[in-house]
C-alpha atoms as a PDB file:
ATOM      1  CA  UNK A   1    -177.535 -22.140 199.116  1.00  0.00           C
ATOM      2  CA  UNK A   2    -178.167 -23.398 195.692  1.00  0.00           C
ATOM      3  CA  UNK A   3    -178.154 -20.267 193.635  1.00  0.00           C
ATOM      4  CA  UNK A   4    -181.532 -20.922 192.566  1.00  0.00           C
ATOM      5  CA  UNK A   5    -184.051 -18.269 193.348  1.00  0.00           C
ATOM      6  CA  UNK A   6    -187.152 -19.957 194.318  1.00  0.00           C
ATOM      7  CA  UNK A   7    -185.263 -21.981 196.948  1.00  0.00           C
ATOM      8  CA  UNK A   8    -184.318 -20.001 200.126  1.00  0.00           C
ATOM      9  CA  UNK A   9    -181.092 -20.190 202.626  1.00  0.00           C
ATOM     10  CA  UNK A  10    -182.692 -23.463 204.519  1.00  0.00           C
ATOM     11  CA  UNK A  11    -183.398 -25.187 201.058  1.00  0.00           C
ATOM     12  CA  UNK A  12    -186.712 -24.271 200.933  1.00  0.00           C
ATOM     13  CA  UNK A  13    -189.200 -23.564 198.283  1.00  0.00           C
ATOM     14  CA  UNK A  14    -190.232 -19.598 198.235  1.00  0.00           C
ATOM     15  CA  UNK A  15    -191.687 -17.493 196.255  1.00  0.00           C
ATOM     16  CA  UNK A  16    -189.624 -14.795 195.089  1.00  0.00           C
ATOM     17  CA  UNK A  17    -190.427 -11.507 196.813  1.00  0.00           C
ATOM     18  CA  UNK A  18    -190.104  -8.635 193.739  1.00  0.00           C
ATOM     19  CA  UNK A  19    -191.255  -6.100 195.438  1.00  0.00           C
ATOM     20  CA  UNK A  20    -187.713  -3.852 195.522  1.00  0.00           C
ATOM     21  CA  UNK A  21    -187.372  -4.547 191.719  1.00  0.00           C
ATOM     22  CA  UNK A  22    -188.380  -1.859 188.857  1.00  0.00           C
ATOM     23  CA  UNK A  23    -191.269  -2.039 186.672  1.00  0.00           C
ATOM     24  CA  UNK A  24    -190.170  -2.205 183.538  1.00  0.00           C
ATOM     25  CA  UNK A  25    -191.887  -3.737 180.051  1.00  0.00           C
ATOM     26  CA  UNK A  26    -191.692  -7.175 179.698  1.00  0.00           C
ATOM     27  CA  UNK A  27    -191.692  -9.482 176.838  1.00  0.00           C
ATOM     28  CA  UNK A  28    -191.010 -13.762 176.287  1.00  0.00           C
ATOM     29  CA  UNK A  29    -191.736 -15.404 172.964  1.00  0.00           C
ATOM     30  CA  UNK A  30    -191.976 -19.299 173.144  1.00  0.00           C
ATOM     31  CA  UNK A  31    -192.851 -22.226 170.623  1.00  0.00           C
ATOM     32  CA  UNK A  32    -193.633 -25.908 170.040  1.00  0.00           C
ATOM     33  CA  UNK A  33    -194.020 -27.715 167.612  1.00  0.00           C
ATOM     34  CA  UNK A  34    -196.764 -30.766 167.037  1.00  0.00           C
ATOM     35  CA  UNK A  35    -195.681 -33.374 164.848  1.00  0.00           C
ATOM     36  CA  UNK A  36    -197.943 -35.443 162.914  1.00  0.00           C
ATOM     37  CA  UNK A  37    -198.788 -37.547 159.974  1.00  0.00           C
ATOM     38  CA  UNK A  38    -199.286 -35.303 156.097  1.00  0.00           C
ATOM     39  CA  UNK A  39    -203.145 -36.803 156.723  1.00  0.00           C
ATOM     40  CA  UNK A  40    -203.720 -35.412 159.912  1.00  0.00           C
ATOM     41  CA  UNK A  41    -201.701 -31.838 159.121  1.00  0.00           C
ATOM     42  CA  UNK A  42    -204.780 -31.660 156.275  1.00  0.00           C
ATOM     43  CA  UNK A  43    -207.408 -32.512 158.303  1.00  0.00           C
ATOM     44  CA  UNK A  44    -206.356 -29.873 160.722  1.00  0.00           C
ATOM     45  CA  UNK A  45    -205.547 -27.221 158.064  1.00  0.00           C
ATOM     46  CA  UNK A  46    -208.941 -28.415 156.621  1.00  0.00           C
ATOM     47  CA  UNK A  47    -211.609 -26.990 159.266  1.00  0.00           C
ATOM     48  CA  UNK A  48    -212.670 -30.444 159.133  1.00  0.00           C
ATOM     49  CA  UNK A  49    -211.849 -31.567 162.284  1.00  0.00           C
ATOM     50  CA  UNK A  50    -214.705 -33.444 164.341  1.00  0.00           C
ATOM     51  CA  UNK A  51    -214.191 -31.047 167.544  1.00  0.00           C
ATOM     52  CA  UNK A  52    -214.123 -27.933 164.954  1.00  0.00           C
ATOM     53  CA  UNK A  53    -211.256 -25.718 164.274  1.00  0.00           C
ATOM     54  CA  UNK A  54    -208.062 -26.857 165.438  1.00  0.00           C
ATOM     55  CA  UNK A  55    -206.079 -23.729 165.126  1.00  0.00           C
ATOM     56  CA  UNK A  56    -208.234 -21.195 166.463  1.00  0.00           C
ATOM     57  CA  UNK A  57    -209.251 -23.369 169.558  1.00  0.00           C
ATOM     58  CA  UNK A  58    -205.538 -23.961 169.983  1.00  0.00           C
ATOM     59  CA  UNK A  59    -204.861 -19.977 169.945  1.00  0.00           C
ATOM     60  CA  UNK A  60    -207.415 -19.608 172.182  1.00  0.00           C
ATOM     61  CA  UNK A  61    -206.696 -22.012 174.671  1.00  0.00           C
ATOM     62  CA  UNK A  62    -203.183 -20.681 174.698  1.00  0.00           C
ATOM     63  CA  UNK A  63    -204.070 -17.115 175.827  1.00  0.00           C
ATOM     64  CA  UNK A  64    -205.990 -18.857 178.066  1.00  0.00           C
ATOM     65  CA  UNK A  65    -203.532 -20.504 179.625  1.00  0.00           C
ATOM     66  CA  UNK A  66    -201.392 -17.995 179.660  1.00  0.00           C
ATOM     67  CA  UNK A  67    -203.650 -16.002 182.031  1.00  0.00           C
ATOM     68  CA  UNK A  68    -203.818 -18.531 184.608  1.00  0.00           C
ATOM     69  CA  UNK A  69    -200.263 -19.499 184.718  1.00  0.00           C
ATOM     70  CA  UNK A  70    -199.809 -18.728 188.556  1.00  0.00           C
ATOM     71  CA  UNK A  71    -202.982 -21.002 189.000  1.00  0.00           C
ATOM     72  CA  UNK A  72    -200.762 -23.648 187.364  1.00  0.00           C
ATOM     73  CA  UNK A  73    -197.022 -23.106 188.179  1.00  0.00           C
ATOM     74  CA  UNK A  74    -196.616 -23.114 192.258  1.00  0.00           C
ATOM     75  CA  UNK A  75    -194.063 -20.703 192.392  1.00  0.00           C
ATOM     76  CA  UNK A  76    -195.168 -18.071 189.425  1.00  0.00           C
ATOM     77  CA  UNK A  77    -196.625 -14.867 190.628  1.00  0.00           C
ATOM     78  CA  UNK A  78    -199.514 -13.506 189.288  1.00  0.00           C
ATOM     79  CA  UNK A  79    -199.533 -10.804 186.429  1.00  0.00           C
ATOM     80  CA  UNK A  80    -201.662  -8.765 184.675  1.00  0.00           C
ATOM     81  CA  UNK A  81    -200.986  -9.262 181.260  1.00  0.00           C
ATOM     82  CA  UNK A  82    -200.888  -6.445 178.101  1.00  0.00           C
ATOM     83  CA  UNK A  83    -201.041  -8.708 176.002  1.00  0.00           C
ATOM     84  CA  UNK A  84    -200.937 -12.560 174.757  1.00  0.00           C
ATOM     85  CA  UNK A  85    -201.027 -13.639 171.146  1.00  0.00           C
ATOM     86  CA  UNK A  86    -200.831 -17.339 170.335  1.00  0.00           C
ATOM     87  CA  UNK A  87    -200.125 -18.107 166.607  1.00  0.00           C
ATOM     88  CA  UNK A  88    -200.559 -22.060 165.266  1.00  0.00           C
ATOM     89  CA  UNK A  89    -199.052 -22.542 161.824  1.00  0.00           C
ATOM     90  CA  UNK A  90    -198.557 -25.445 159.246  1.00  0.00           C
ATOM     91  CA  UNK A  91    -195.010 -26.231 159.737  1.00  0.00           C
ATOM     92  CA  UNK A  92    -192.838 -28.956 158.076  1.00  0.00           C
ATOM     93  CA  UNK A  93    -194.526 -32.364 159.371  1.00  0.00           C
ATOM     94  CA  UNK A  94    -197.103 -31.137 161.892  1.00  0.00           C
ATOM     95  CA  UNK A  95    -198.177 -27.617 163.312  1.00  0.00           C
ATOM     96  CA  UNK A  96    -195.926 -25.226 164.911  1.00  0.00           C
ATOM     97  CA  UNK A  97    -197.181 -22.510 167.673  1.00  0.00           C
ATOM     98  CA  UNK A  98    -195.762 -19.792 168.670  1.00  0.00           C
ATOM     99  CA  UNK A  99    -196.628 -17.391 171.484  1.00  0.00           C
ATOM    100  CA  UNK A 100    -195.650 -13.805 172.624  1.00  0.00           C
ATOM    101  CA  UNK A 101    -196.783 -12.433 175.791  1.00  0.00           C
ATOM    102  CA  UNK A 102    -196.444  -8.975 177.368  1.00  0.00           C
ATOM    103  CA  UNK A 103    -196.526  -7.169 180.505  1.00  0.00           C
ATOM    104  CA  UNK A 104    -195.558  -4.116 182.175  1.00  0.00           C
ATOM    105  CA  UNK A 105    -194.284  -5.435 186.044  1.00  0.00           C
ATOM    106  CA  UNK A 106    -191.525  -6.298 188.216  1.00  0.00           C
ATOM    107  CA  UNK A 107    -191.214 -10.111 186.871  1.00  0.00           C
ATOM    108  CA  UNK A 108    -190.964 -11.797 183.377  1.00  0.00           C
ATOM    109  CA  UNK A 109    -193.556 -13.364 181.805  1.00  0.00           C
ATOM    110  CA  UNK A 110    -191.404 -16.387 180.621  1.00  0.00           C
ATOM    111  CA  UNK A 111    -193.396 -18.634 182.445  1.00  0.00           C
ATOM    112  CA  UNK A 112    -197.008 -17.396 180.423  1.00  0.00           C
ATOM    113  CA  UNK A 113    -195.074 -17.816 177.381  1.00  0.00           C
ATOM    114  CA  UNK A 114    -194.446 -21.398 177.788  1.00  0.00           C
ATOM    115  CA  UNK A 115    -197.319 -22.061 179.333  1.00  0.00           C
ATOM    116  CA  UNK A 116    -199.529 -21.097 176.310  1.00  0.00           C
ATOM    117  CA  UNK A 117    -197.343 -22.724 174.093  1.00  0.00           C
ATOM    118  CA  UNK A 118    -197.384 -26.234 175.983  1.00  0.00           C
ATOM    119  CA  UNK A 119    -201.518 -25.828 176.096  1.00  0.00           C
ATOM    120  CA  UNK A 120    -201.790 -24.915 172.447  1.00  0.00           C
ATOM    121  CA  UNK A 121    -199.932 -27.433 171.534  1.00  0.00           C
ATOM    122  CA  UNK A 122    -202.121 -30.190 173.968  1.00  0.00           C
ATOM    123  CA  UNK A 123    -205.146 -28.543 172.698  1.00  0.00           C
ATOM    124  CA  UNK A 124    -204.251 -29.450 168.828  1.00  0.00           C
ATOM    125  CA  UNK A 125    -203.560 -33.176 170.069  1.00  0.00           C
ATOM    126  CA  UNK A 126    -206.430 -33.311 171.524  1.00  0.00           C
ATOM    127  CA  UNK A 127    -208.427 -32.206 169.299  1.00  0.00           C
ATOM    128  CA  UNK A 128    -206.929 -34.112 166.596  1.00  0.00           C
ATOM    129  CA  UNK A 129    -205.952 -37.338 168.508  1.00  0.00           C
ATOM    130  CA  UNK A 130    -209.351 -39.010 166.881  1.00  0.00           C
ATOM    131  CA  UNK A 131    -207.444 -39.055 163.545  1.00  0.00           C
ATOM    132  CA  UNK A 132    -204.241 -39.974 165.117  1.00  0.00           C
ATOM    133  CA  UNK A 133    -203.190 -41.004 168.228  1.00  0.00           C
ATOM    134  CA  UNK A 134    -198.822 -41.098 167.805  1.00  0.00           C
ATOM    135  CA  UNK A 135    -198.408 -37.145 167.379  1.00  0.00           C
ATOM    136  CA  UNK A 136    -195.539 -35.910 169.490  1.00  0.00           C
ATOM    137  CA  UNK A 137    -195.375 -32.626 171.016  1.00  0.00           C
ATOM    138  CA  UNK A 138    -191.690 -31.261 171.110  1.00  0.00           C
ATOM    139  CA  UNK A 139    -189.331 -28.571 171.191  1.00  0.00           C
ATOM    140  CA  UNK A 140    -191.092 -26.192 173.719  1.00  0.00           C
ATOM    141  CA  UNK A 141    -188.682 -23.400 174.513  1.00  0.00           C
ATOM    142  CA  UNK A 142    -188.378 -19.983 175.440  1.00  0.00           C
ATOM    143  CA  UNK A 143    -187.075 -18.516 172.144  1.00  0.00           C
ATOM    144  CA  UNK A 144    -186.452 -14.859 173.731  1.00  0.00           C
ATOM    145  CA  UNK A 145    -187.069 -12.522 176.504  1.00  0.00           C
ATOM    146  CA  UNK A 146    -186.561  -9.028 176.965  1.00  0.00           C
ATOM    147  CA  UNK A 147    -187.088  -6.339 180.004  1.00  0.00           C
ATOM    148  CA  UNK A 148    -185.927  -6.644 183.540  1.00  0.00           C
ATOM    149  CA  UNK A 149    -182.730  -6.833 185.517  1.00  0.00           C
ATOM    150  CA  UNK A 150    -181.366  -9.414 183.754  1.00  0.00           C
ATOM    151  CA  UNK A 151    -182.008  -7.956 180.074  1.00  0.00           C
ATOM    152  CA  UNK A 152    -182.414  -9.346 176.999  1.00  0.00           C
ATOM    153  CA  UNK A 153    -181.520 -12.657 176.168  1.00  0.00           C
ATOM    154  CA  UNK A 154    -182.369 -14.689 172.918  1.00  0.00           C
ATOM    155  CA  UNK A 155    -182.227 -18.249 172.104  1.00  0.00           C
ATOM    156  CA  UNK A 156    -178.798 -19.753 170.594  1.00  0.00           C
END
């Protein structure tokens, strides 16, 4: 009907059956960035942060995240993951994040890629919204995928 593939011939929300697809290895990278005042990049580069550590609670949150993506995302299936590694860097004007996750299934793990970015990147507001409250998070995106039926495919 719509050429979407969670929505079935009746225009229904499904979840996509992937059980007659191959395993294959799997990998999406994703990032965000978390802009914010030169004062509040140094008091999260600092350590000095009233909540603690703002980007090793952010990395860890992430990965966290990215586990329990099909807890979050209706549609998403469940998956073990090989791995997830969340990276939060200084960045012109704020932090940036970056996450690459990894699998070896019958579905991508686009979704666990963006989903640890987007909670990385609400775990450095939050733990820095004390200090300021107008950070903005932007530019989540899936930056590249690889594996699958549909192949590679990397951001423009």
């Amino acid at each position: 009907m719509s050429g979407l593939t969670h929505i079935d011939e009746t225009g229904r929300a499904h979840m996509v059956d992937v059980s007659a697809k191959a395993v294959t290895a799997r990998e999406a990278v994703a990032e965000g960035f978390v802009r914010m005042t030169p004062e509040t990049l140094a008091l999260a580069l600092s350590g000095d942060a009233k909540k603690g550590d703002v980007r090793a609670t952010a990395e860890i949150a992430g990965i966290m995240a990215a586990k329990k993506t099909s807890d979050l995302i209706p549609l998403c299936h469940p998956l073990a993951l090989s791995k997830v590694e969340v990276r939060v860097a200084p960045g012109d004007g704020g932090l940036s994040v970056t996450a690459r996750v990894r699998t070896t299934g019958q579905t991508g793990v686009e979704m666990e890629a963006l989903t640890a970015v987007s909670v990385a990147c609400l775990t450095v507001y939050d733990m820095l919204k004390a200090a300021e409250k107008g950070m903005v998070i932007e530019a989540v995106r899936l930056v590249a995928k690889s594996g699958g039926a549909s192949g590679d495919w990397t951001a423009p």
